[in-house]
C-alpha atoms as a PDB file:
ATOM      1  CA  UNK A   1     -16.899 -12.064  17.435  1.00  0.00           C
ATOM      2  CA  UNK A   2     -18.329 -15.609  19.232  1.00  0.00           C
ATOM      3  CA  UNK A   3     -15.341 -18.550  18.763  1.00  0.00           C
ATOM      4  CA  UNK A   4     -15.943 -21.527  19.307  1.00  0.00           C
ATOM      5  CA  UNK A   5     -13.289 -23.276  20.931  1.00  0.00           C
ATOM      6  CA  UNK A   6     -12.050 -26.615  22.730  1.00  0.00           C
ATOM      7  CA  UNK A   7     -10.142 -27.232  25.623  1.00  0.00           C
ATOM      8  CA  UNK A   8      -7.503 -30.083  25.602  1.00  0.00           C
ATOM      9  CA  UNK A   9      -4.725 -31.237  28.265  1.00  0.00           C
ATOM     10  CA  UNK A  10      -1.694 -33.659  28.179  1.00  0.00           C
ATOM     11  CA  UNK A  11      -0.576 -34.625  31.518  1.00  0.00           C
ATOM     12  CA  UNK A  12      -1.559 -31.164  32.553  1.00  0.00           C
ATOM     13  CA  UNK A  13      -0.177 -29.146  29.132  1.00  0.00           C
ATOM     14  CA  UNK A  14      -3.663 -27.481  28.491  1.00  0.00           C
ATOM     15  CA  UNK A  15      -4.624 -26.011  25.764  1.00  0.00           C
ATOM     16  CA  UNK A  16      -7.141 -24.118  24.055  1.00  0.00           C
ATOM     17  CA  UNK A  17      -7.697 -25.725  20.524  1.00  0.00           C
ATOM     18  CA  UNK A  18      -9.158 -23.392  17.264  1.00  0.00           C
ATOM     19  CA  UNK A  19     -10.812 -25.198  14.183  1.00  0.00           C
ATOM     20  CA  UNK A  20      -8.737 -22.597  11.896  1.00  0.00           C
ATOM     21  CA  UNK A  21      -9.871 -24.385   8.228  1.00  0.00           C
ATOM     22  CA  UNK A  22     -11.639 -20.983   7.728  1.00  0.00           C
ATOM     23  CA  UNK A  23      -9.098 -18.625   8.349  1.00  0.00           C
ATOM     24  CA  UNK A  24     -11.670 -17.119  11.223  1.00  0.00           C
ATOM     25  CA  UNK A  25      -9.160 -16.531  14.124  1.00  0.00           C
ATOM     26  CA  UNK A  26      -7.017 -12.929  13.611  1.00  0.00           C
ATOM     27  CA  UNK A  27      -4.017 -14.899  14.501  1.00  0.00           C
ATOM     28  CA  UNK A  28      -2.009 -11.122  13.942  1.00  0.00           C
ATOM     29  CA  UNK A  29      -3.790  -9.695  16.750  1.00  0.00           C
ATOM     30  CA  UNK A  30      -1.461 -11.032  19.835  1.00  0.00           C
ATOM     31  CA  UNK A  31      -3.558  -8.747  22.470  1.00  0.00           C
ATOM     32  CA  UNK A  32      -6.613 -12.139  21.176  1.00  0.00           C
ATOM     33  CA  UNK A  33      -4.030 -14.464  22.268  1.00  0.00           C
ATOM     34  CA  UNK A  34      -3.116 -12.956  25.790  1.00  0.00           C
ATOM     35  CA  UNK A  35      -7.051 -12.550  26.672  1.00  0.00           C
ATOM     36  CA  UNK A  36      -7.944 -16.135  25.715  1.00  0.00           C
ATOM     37  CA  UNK A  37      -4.746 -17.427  27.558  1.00  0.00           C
ATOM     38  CA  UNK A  38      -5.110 -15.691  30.766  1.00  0.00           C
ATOM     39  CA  UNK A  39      -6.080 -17.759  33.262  1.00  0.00           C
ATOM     40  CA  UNK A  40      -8.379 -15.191  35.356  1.00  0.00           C
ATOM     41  CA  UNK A  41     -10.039 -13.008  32.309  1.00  0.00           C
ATOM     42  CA  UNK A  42      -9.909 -15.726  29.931  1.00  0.00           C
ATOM     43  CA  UNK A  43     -10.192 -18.856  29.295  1.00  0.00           C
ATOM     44  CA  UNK A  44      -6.952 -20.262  30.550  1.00  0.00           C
ATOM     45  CA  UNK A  45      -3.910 -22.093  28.755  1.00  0.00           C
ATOM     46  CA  UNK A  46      -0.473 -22.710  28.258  1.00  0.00           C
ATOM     47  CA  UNK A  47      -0.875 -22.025  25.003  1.00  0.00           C
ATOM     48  CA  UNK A  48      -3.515 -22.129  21.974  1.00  0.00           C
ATOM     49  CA  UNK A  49      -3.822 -24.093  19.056  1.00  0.00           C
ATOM     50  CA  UNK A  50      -4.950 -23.391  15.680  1.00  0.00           C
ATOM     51  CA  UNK A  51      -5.556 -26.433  13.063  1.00  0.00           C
ATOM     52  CA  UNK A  52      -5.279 -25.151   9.291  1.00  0.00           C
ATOM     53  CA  UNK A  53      -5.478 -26.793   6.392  1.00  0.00           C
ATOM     54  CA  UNK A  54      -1.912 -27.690   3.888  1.00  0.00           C
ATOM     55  CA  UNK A  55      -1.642 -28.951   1.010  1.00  0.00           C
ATOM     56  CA  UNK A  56       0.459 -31.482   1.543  1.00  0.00           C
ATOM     57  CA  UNK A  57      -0.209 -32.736   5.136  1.00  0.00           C
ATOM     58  CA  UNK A  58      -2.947 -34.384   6.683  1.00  0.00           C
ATOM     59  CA  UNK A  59      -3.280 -30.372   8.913  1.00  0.00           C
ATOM     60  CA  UNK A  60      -0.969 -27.897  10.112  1.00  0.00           C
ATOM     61  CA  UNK A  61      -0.546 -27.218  13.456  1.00  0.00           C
ATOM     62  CA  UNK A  62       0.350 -23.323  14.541  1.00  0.00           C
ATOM     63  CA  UNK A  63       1.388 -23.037  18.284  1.00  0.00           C
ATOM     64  CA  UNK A  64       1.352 -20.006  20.216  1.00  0.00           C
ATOM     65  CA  UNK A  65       2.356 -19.490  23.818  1.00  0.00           C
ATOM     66  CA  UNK A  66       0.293 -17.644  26.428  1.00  0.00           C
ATOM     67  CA  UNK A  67       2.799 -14.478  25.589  1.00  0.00           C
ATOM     68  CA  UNK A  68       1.633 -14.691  22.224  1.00  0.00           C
ATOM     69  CA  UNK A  69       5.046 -15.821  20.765  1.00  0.00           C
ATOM     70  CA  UNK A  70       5.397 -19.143  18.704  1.00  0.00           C
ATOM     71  CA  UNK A  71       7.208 -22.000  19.124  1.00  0.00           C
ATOM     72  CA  UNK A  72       6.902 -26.289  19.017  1.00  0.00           C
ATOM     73  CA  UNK A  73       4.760 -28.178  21.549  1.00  0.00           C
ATOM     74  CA  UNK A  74       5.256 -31.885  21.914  1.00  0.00           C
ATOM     75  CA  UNK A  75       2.198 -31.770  24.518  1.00  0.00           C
ATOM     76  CA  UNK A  76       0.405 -29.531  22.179  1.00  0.00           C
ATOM     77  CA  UNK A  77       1.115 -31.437  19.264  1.00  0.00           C
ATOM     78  CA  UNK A  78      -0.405 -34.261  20.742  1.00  0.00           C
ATOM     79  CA  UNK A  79      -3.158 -32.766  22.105  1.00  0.00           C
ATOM     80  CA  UNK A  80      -3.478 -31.183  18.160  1.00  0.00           C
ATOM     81  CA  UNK A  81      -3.804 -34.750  17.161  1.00  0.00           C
ATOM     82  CA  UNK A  82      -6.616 -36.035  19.267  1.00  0.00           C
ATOM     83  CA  UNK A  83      -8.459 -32.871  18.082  1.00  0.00           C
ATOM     84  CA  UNK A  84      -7.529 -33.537  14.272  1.00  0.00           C
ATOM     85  CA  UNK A  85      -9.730 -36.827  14.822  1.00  0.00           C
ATOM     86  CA  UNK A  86     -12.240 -35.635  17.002  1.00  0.00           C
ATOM     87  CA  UNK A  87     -12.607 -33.064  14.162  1.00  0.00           C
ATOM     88  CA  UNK A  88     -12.503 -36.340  11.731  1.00  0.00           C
ATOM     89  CA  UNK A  89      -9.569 -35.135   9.642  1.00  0.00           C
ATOM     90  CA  UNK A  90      -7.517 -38.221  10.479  1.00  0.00           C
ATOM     91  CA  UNK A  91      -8.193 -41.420  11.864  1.00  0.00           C
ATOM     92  CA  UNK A  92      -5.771 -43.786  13.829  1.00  0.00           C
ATOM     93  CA  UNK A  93      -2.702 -42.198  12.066  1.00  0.00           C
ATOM     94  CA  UNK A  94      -1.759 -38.887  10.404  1.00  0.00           C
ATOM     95  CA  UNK A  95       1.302 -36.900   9.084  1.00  0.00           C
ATOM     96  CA  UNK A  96       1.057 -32.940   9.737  1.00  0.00           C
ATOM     97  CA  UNK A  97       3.300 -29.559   9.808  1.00  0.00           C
ATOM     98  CA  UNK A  98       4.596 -27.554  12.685  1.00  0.00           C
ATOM     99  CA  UNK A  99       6.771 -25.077  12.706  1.00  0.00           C
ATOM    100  CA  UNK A 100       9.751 -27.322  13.008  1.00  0.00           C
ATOM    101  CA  UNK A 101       8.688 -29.224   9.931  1.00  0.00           C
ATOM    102  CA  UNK A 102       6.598 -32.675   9.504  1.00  0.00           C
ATOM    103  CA  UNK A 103       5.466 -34.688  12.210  1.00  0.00           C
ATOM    104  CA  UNK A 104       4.286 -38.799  12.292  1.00  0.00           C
ATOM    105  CA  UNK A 105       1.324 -39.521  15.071  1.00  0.00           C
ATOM    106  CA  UNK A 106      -0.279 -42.346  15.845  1.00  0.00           C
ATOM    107  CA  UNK A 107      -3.643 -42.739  18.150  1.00  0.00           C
ATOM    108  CA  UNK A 108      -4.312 -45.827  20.603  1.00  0.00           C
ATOM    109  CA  UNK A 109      -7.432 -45.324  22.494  1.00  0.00           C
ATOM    110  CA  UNK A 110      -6.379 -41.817  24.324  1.00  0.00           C
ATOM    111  CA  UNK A 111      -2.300 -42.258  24.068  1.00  0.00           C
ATOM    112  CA  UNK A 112      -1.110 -40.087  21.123  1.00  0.00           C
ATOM    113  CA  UNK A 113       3.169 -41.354  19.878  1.00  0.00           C
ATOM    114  CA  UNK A 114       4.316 -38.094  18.370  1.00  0.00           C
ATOM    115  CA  UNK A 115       7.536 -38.660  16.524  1.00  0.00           C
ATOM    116  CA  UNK A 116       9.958 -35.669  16.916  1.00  0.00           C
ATOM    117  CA  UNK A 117      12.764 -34.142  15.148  1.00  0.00           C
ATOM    118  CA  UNK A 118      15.882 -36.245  15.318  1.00  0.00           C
ATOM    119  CA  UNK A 119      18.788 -34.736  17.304  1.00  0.00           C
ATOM    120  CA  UNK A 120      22.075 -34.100  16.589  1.00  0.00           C
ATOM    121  CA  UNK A 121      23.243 -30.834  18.254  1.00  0.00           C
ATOM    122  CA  UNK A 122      23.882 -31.304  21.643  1.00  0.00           C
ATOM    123  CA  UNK A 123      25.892 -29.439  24.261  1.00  0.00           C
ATOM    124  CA  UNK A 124      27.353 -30.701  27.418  1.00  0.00           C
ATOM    125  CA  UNK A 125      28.549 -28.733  29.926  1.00  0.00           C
ATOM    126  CA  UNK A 126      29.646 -29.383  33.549  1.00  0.00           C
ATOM    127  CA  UNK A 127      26.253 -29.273  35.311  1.00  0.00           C
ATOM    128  CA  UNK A 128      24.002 -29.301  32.104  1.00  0.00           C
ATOM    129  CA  UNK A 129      22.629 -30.089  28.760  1.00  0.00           C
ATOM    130  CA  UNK A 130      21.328 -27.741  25.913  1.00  0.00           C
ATOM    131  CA  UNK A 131      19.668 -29.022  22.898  1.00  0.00           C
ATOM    132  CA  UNK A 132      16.951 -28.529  20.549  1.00  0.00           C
ATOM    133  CA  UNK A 133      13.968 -30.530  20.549  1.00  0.00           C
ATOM    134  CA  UNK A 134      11.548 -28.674  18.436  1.00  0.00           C
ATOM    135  CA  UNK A 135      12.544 -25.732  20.778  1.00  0.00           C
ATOM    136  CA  UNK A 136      15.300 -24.425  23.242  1.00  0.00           C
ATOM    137  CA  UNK A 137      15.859 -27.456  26.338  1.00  0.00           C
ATOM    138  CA  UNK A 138      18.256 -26.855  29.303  1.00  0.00           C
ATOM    139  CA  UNK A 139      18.499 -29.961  31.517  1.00  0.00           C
ATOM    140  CA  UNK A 140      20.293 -29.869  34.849  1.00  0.00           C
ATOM    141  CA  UNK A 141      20.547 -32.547  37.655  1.00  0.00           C
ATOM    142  CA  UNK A 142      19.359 -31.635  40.877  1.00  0.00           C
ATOM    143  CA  UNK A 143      18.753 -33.252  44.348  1.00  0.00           C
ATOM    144  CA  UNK A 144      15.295 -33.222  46.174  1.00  0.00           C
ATOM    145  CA  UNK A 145      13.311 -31.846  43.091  1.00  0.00           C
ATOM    146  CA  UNK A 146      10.072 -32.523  45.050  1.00  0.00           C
ATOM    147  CA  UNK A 147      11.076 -28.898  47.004  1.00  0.00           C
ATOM    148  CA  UNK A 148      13.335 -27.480  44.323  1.00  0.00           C
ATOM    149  CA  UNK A 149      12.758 -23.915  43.884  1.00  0.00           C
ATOM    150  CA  UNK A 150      11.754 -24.592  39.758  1.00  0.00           C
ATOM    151  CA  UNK A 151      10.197 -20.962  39.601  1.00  0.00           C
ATOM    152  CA  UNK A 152      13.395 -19.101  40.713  1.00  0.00           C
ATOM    153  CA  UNK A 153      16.237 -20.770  39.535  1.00  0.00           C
ATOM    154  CA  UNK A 154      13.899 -21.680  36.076  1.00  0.00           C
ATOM    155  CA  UNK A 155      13.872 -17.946  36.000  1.00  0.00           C
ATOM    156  CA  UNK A 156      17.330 -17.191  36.183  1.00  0.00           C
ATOM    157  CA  UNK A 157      18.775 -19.581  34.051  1.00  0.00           C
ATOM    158  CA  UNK A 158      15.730 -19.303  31.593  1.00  0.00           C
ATOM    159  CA  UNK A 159      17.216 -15.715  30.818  1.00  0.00           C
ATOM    160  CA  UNK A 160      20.915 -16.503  30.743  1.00  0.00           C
ATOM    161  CA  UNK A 161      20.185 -17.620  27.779  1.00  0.00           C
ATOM    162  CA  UNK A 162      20.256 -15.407  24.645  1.00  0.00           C
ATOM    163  CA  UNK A 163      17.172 -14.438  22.652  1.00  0.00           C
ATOM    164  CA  UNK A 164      14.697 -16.253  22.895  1.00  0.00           C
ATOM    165  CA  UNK A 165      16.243 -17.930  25.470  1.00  0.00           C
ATOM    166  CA  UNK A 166      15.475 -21.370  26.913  1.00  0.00           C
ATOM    167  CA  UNK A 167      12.930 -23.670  28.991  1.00  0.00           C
ATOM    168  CA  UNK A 168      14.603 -24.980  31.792  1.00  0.00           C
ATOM    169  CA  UNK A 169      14.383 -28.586  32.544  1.00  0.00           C
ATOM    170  CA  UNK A 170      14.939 -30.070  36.483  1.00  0.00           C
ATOM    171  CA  UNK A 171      15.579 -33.485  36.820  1.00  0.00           C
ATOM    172  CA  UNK A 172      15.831 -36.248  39.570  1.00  0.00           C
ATOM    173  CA  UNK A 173      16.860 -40.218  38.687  1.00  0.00           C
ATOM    174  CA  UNK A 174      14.718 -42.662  39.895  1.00  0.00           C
ATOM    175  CA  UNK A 175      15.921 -45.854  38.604  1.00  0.00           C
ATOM    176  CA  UNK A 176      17.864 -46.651  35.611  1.00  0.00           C
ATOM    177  CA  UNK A 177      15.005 -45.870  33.223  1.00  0.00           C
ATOM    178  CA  UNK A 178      13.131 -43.943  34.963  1.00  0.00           C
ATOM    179  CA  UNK A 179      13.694 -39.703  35.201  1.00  0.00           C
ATOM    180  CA  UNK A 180      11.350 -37.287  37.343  1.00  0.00           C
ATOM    181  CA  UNK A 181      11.230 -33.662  35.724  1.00  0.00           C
ATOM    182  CA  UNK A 182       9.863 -30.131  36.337  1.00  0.00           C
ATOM    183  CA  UNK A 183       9.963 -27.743  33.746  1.00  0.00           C
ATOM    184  CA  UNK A 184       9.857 -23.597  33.525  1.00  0.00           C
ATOM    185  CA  UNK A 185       8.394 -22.661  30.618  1.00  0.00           C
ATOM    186  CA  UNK A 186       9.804 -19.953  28.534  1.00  0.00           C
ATOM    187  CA  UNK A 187       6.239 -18.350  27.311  1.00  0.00           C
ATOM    188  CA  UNK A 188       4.452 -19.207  29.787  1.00  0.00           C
ATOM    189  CA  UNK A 189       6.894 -17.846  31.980  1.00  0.00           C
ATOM    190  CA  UNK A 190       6.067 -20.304  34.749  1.00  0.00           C
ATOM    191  CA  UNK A 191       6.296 -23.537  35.956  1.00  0.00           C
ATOM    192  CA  UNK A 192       3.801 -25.607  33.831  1.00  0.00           C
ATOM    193  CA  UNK A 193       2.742 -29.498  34.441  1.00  0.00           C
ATOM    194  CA  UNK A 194       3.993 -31.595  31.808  1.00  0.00           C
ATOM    195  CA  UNK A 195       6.442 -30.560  29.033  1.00  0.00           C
ATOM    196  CA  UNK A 196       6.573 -32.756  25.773  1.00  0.00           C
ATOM    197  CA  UNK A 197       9.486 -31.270  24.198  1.00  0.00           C
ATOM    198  CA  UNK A 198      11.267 -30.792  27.678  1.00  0.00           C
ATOM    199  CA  UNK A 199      11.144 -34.831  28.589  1.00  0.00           C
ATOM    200  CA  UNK A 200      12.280 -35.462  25.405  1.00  0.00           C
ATOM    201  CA  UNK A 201      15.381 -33.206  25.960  1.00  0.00           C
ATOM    202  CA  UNK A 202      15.622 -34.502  29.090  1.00  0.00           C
ATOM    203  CA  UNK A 203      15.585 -38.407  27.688  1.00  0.00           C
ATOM    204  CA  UNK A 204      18.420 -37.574  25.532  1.00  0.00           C
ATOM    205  CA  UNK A 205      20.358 -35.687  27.644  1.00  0.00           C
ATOM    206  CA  UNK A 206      20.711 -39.046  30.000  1.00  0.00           C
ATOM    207  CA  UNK A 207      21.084 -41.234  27.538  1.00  0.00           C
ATOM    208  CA  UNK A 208      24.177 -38.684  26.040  1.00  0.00           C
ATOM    209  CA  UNK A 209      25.797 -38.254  29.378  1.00  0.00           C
ATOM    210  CA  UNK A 210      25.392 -42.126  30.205  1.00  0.00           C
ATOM    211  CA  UNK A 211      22.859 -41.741  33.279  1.00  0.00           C
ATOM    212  CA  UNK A 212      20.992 -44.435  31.524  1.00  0.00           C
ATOM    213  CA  UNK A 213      21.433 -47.219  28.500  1.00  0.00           C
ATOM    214  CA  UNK A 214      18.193 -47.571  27.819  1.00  0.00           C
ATOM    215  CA  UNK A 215      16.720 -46.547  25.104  1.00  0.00           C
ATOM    216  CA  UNK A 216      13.433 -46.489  26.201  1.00  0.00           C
ATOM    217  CA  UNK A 217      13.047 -43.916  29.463  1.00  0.00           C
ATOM    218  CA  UNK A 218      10.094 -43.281  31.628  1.00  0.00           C
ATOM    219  CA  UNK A 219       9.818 -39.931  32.670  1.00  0.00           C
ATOM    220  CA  UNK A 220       7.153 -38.551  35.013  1.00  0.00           C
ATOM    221  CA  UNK A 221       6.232 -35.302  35.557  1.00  0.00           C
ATOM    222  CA  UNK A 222       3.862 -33.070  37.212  1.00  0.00           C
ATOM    223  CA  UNK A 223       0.770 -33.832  35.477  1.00  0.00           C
ATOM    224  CA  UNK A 224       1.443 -37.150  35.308  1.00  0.00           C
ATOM    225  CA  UNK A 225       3.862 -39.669  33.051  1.00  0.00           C
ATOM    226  CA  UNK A 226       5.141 -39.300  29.812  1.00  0.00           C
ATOM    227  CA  UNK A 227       7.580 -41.515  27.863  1.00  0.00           C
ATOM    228  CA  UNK A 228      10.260 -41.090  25.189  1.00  0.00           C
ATOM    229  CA  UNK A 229      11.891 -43.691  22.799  1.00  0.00           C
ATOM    230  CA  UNK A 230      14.616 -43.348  20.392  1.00  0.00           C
ATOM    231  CA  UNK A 231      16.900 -45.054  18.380  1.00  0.00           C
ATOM    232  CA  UNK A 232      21.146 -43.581  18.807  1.00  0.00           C
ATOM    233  CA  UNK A 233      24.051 -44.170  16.239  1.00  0.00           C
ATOM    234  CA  UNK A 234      27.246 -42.131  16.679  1.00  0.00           C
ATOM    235  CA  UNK A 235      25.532 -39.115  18.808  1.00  0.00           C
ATOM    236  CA  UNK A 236      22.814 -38.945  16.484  1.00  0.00           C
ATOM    237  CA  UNK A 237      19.388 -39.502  17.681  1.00  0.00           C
ATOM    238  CA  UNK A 238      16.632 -40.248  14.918  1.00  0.00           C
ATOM    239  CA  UNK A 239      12.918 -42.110  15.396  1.00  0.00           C
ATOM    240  CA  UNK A 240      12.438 -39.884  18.596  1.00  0.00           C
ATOM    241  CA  UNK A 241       9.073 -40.540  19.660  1.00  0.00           C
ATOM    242  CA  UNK A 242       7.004 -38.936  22.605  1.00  0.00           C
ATOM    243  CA  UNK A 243       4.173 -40.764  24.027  1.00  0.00           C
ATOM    244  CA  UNK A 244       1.026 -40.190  26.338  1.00  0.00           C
ATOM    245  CA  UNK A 245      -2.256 -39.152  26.993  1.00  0.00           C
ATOM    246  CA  UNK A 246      -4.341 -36.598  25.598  1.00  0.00           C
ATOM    247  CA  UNK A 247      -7.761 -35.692  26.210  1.00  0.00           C
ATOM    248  CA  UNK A 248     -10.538 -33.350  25.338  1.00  0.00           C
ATOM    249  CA  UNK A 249     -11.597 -31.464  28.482  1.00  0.00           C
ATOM    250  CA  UNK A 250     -14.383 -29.414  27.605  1.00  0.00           C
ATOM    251  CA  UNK A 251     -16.232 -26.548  24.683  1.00  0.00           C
ATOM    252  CA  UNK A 252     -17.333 -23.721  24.557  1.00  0.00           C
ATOM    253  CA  UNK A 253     -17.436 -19.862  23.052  1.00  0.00           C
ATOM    254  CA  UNK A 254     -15.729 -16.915  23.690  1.00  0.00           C
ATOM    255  CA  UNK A 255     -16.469 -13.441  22.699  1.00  0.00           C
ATOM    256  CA  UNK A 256     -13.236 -11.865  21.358  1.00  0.00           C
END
């Protein structure tokens, strides 16, 4: 079978989008999702994207990593929006399902503001922070992240974690709003770019652990520079939003 496809990437989170309204892609069939995924006999992604239609949402967004398993992208999702309009389901703003439940985006020009989940269930520890931001975030402080080895200790503490385990967040103040991060990616199983639901971990994190005041945090990464607002009342965190760019990369077909 010929699919057509697009390719999309947020601050380096690329993915490979799927017009899904049809029901055409065998989205049971995870050997389909490691082929298109892999990066030498495939097309080449952190993860894929289908867009289906719901009922009661503008679309629904399913999310698959490069293994195959599924999870929440903030990248993704935002790269999901762009492709929503490009595919003139939405316009400027939109309401849609994940996996995680509903999601609020807005478009300006190529910056998608995803609103995430609100927050509530943090864990400090001595030398880290686990949380939940549409999926599993450990954040840890570390010194000279430019040469930090993210692959092997990502690794390690990636799968100290129980099933399914965690991403693993590395991150390096700046200034008192500003947060460098590197992330290892749980299903991707590799250091990737950008990650949307990692700097949004890692936002919160600083803010809980009073690195920061702000409300408002700059957070670069890899791929380039993300940012995360929120508002906080009693260790609650609600109107989280994720913002940045997204942008269509190229099509094309694939024989699967």
């Amino acid at each position: 079978m010929n699919l057509s496809f697009y390719k999309y990437q947020g601050t380096g989170n690329d993915f490979v989008m799927i017009d899904n309204r049809t029901k055409i892609f065998p989205k049971d069939e995870i050997n389909k999702i490691l082929q298109i995924s892999d990066r030498h006999f495939g097309i080449g992604a952190d993860g894929i994207i289908l867009i289906e239609n719901d009922d009661n949402f503008d679309f629904k967004m399913i999310y698959f990593n490069a293994d195959g398993s599924q999870t929440f992208c903030g990248n993704g999702a935002r790269c999901a929006v762009a492709f929503a309009k490009y595919l003139n389901i939405i316009q400027q703003k939109t309401t849609f399902l994940a996996v995680d439940g509903k999601h609020f985006a807005e478009i300006k020009d190529d910056i998608i503001s995803l609103q995430m989940i609100n927050v509530d269930d943090i864990k400090v520890s001595e030398n880290s922070v686990f949380m939940h931001t549409g999926t599993q975030h450990h954040v840890e402080m570390v010194k000279e992240l430019e040469n930090y080895p993210v692959f092997d200790n990502g690794k390690k503490i990636r799968n100290s974690y129980d099933f399914p385990g965690s991403n693993v967040n590395f991150v390096q103040q700046l200034n008192d709003t500003t947060f460098r991060v590197r992330t290892y990616e749980k299903g991707v199983e590799d250091e990737t770019l950008a990650c949307g639901t990692g700097v949004t971990a890692v936002a919160i994190a600083m803010h809980k652990t009073n690195k920061t005041k702000s409300n408002s945090i700059s957070l670069p990464v890899e791929g380039g520079n993300l940012e995360v607002s929120f508002d906080e009342n009693n260790g609650v965190y609600t109107n989280v939003f994720l913002k940045g760019p997204a942008k269509f990369v190229f099509k094309g077909e694939i024989n699967i």
